[in-house]
C-alpha atoms as a PDB file:
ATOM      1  CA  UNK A   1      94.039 -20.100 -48.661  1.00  0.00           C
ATOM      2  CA  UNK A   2      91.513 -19.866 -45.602  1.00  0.00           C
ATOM      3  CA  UNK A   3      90.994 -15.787 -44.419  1.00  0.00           C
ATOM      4  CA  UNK A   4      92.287 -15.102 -41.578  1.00  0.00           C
ATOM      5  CA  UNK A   5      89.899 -15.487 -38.296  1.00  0.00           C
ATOM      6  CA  UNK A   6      88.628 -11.718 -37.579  1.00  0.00           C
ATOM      7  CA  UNK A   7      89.586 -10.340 -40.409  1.00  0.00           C
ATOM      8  CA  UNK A   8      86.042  -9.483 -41.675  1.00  0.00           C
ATOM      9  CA  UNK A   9      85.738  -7.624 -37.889  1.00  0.00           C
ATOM     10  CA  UNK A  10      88.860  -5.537 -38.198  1.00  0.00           C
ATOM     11  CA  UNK A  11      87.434  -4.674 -41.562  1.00  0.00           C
ATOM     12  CA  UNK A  12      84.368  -3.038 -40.603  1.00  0.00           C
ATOM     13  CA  UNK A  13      86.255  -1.458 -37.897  1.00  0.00           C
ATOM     14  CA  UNK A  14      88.363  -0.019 -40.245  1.00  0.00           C
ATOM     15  CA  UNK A  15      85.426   1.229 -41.759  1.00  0.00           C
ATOM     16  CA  UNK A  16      83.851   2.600 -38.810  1.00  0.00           C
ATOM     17  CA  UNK A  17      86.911   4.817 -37.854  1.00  0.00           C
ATOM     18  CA  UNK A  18      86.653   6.186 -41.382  1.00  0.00           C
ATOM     19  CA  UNK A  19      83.640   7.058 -41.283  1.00  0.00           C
ATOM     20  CA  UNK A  20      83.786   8.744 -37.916  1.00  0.00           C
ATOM     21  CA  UNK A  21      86.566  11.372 -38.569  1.00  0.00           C
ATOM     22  CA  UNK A  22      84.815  12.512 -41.800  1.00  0.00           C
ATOM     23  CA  UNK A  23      82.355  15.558 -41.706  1.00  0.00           C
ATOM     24  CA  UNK A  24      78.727  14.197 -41.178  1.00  0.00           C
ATOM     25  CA  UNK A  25      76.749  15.329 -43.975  1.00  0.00           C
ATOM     26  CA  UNK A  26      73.207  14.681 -42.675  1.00  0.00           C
ATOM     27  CA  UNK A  27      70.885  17.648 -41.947  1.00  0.00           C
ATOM     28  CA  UNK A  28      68.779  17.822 -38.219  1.00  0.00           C
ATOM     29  CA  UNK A  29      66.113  18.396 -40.043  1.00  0.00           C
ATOM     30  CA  UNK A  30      63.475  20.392 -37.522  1.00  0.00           C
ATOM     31  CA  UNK A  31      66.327  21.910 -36.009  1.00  0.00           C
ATOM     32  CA  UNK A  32      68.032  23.230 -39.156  1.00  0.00           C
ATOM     33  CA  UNK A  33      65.362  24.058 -41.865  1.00  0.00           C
ATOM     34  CA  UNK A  34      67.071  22.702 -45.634  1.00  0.00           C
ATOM     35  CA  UNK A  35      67.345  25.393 -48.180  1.00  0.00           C
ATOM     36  CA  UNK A  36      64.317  24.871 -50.936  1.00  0.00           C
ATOM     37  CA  UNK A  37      64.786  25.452 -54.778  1.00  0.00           C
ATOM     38  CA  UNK A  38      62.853  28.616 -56.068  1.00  0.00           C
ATOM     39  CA  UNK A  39      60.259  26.742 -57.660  1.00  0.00           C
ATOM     40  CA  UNK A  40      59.445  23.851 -54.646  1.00  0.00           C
ATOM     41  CA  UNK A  41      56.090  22.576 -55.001  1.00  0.00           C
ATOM     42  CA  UNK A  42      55.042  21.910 -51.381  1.00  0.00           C
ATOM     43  CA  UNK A  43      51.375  22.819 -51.029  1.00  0.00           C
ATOM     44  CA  UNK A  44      48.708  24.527 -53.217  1.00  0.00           C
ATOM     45  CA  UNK A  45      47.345  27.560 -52.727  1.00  0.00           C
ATOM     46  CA  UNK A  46      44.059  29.129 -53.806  1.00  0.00           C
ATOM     47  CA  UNK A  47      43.368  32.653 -54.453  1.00  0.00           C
ATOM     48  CA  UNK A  48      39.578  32.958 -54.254  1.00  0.00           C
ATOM     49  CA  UNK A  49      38.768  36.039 -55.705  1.00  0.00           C
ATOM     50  CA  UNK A  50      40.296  34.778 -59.193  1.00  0.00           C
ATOM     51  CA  UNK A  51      37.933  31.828 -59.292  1.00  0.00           C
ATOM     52  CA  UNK A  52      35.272  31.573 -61.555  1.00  0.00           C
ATOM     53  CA  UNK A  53      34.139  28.265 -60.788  1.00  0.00           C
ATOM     54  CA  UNK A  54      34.897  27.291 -64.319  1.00  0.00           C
ATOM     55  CA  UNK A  55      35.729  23.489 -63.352  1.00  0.00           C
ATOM     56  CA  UNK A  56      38.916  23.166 -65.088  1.00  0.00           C
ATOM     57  CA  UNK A  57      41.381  22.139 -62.583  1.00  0.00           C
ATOM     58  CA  UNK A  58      39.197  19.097 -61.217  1.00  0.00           C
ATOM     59  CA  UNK A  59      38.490  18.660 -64.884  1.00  0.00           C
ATOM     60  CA  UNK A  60      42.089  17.835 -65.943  1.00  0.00           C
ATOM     61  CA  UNK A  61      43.273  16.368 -62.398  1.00  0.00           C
ATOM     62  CA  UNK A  62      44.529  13.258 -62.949  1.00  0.00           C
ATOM     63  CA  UNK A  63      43.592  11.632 -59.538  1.00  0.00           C
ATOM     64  CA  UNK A  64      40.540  13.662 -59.017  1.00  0.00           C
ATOM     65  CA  UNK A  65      41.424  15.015 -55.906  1.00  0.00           C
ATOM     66  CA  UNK A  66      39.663  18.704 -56.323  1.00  0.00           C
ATOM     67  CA  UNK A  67      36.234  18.766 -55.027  1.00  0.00           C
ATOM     68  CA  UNK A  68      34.275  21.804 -56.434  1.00  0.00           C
ATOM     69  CA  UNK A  69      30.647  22.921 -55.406  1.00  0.00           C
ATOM     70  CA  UNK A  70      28.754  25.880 -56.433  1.00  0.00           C
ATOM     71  CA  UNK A  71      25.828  27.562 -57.324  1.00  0.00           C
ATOM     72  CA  UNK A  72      24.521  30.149 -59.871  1.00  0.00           C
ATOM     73  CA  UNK A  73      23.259  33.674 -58.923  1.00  0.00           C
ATOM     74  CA  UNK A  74      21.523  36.253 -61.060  1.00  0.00           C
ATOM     75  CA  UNK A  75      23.016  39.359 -61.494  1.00  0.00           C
ATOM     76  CA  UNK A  76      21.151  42.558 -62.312  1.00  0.00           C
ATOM     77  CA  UNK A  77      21.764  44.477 -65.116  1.00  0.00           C
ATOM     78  CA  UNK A  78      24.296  46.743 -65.542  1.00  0.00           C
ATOM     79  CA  UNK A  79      22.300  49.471 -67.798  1.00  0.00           C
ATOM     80  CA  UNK A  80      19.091  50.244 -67.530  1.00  0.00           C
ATOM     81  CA  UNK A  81      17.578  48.198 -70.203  1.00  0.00           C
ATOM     82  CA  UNK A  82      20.164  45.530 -69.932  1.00  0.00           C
ATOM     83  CA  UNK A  83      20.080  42.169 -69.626  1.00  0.00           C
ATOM     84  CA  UNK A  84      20.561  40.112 -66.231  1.00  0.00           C
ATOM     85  CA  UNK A  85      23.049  37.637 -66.353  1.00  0.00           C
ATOM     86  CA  UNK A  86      23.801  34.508 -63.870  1.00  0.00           C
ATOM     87  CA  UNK A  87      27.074  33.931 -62.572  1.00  0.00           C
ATOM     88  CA  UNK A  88      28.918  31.242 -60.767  1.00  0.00           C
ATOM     89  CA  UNK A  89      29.672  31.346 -57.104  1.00  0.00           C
ATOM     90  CA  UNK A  90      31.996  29.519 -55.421  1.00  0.00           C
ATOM     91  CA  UNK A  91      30.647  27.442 -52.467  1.00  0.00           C
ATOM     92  CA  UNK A  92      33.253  24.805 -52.001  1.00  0.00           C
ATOM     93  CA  UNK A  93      36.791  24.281 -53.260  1.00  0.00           C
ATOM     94  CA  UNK A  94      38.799  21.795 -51.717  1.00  0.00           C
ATOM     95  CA  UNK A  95      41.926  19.609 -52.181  1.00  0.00           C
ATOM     96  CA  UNK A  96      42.309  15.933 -50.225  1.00  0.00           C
ATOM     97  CA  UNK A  97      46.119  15.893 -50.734  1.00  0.00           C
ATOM     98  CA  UNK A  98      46.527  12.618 -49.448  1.00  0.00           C
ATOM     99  CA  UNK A  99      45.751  11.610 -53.274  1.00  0.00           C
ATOM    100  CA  UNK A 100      47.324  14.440 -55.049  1.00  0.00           C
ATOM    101  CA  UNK A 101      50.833  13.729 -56.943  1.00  0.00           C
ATOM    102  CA  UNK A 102      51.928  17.189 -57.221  1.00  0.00           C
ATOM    103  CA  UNK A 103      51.764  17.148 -60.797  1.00  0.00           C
ATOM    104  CA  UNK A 104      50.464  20.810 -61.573  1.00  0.00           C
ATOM    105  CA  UNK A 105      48.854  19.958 -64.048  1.00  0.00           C
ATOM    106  CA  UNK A 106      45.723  21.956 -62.264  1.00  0.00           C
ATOM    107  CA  UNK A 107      47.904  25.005 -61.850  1.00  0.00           C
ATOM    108  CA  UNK A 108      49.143  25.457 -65.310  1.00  0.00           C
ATOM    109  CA  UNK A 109      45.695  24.787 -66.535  1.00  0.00           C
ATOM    110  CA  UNK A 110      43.820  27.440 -64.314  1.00  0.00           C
ATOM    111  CA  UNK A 111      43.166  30.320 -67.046  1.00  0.00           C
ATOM    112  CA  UNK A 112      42.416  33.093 -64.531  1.00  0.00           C
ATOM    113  CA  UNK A 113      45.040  32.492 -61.760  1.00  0.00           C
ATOM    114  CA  UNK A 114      43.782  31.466 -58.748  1.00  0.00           C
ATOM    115  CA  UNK A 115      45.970  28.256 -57.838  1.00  0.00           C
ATOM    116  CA  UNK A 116      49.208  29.010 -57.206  1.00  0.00           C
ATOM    117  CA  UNK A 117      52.188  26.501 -55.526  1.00  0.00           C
ATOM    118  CA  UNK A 118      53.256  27.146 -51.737  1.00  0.00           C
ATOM    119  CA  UNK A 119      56.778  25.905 -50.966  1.00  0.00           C
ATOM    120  CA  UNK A 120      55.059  24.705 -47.452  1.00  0.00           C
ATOM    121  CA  UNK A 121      55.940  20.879 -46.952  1.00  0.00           C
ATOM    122  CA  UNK A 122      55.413  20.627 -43.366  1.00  0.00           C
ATOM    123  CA  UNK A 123      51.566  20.259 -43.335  1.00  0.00           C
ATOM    124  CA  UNK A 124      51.485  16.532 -41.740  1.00  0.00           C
ATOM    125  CA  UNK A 125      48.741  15.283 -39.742  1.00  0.00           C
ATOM    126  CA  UNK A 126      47.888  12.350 -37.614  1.00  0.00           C
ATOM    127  CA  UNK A 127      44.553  11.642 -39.318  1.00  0.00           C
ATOM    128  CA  UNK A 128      44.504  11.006 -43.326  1.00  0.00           C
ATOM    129  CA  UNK A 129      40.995  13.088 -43.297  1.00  0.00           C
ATOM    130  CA  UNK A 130      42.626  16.080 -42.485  1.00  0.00           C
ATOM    131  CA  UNK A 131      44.727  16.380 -45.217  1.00  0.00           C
ATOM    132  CA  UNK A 132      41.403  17.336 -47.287  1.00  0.00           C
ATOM    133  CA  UNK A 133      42.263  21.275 -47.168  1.00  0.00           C
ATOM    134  CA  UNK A 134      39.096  23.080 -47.702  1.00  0.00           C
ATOM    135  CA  UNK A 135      39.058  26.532 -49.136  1.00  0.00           C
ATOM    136  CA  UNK A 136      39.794  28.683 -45.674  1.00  0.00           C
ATOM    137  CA  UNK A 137      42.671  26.508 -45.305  1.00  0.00           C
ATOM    138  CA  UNK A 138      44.063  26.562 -49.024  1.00  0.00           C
ATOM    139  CA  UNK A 139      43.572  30.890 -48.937  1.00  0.00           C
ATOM    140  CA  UNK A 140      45.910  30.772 -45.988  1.00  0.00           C
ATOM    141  CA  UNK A 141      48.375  28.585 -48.152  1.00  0.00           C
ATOM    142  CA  UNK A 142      48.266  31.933 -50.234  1.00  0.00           C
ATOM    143  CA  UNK A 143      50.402  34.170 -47.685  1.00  0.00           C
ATOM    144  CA  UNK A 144      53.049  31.269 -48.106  1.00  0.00           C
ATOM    145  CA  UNK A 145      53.477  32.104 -51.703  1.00  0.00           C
ATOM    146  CA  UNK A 146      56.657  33.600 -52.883  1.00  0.00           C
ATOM    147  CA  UNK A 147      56.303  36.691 -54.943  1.00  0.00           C
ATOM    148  CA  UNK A 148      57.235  35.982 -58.818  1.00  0.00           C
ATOM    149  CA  UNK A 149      60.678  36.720 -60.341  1.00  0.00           C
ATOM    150  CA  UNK A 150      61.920  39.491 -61.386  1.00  0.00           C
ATOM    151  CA  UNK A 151      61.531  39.788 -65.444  1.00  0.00           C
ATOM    152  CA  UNK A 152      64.884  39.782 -67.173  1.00  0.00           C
ATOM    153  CA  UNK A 153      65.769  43.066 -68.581  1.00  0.00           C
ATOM    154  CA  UNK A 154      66.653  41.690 -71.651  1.00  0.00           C
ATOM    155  CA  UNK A 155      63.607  40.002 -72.163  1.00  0.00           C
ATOM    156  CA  UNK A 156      61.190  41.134 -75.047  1.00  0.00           C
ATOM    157  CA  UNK A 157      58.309  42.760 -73.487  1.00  0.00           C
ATOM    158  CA  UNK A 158      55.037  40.744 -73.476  1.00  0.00           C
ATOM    159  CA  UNK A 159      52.269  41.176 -75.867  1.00  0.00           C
ATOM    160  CA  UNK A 160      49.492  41.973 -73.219  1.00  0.00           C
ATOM    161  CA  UNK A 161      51.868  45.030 -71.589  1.00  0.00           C
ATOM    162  CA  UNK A 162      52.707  46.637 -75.251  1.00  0.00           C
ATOM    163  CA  UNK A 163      49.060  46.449 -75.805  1.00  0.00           C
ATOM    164  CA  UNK A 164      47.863  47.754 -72.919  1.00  0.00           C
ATOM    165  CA  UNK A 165      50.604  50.575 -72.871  1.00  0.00           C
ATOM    166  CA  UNK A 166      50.008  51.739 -76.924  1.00  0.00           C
ATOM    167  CA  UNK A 167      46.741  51.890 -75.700  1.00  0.00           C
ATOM    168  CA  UNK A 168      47.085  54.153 -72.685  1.00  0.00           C
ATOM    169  CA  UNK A 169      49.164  56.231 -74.655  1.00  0.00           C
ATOM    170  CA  UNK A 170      46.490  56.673 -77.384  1.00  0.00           C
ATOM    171  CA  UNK A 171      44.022  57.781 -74.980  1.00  0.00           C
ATOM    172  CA  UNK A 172      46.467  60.349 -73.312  1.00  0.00           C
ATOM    173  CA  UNK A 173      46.870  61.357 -76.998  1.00  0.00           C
ATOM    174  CA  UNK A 174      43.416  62.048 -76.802  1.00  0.00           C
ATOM    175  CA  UNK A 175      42.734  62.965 -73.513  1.00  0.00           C
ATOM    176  CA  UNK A 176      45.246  65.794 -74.565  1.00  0.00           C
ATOM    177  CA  UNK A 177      44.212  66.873 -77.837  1.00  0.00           C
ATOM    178  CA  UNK A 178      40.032  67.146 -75.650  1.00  0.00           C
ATOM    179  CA  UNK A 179      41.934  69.374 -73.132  1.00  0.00           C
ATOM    180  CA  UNK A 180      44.096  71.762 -75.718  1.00  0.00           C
ATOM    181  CA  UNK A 181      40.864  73.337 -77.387  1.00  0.00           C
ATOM    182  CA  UNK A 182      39.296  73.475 -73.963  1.00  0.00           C
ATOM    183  CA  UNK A 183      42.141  75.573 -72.813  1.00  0.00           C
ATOM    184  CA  UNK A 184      42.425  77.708 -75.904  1.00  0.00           C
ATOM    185  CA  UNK A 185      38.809  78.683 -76.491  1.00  0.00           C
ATOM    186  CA  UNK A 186      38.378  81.017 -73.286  1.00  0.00           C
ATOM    187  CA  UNK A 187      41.155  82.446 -73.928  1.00  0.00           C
ATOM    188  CA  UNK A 188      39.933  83.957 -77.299  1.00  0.00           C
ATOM    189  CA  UNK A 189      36.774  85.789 -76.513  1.00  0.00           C
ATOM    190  CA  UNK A 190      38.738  87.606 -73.626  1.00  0.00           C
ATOM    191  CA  UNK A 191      41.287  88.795 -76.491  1.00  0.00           C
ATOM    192  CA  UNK A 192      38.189  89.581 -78.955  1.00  0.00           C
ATOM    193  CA  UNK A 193      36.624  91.722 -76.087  1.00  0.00           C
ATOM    194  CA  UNK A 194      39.223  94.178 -75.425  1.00  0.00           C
END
């Protein structure tokens, strides 16, 4: 049996008319910002002051896209009679993130902190050499970055902060028992006078 002539067009004009009284479910999206996950990786951030120039991220970067630069300084001694020591400084840090997969692998490996994911996506630009963020332009990425959750109160406290705290409370102990015979000793020759 031959189809009918049209019937393919009133098809797809049945479809049309479908379509057109349902709900539209696409977002405008530079009118009508979307609503990110929690943990979006958009843009990385670097936190300067937590650098050590230790070479780890570009190290493990998979499509070595981190460009480091630095040089070494000598630092006086801290005592008299010390030893100087040499130091790292950071001269340039820099990401071209038109090769960069987002992988964080950099971030996780960072032992001291200072790269940190930005939720920031919209950082096009006309001219593939400008996506090479040097470091002024990855510490303003910083001021993007979300503060960390909150800990869950049910959560067994970490080693570091039980540590830290049993120590703090053994040199209050301390700091304490110091004070006590400070506080007690003037107090007996005044009773031993009179």
């Amino acid at each position: 049996m031959a189809p009918i002539p049209g019937s393919g067009l009133a098809k797809g004009l049945a479809v049309t008319l479908r379509t057109m009284t349902r709900k539209t479910v696409t977002e405008q999206y530079p009118d009508a910002q979307p609503e990110l996950p929690p943990r979006t990786r958009g843009v990385i951030g670097l936190f300067e002051e937590n650098c050590t120039v230790c070479m780890l991220c570009a190290r493990e970067c998979p499509d070595w896209c981190i460009y480091i630069d630095s040089h070494k300084e000598t630092v006086p001694p801290s005592a008299p009679g010390g030893r100087e020591r040499s130091r790292n400084v950071l001269d340039r840090f820099a990401i071209d993130f038109s090769l960069c997969m987002y992988c964080g692998i950099c971030i996780e490996v960072c032992p001291f902190d200072a790269l940190f994911w930005s939720p920031e996506f919209e950082y096009a630009e006309t001219d593939i050499h400008e996506l090479t963020h040097e470091r002024d332009k990855l510490r303003e990425w910083m001021w993007t970055v979300p503060a960390p959750p909150a800990l869950d109160p049910a959560a067994e406290e970490p080693k570091e902060i039980a540590a830290a705290r049993k120590t703090a409370e053994k040199l209050a102990a301390a700091q304490a028992e110091s004070n006590a015979p400070q506080a007690s000793e003037p107090n007996a020759p005044q009773g031993g006078e009179s």
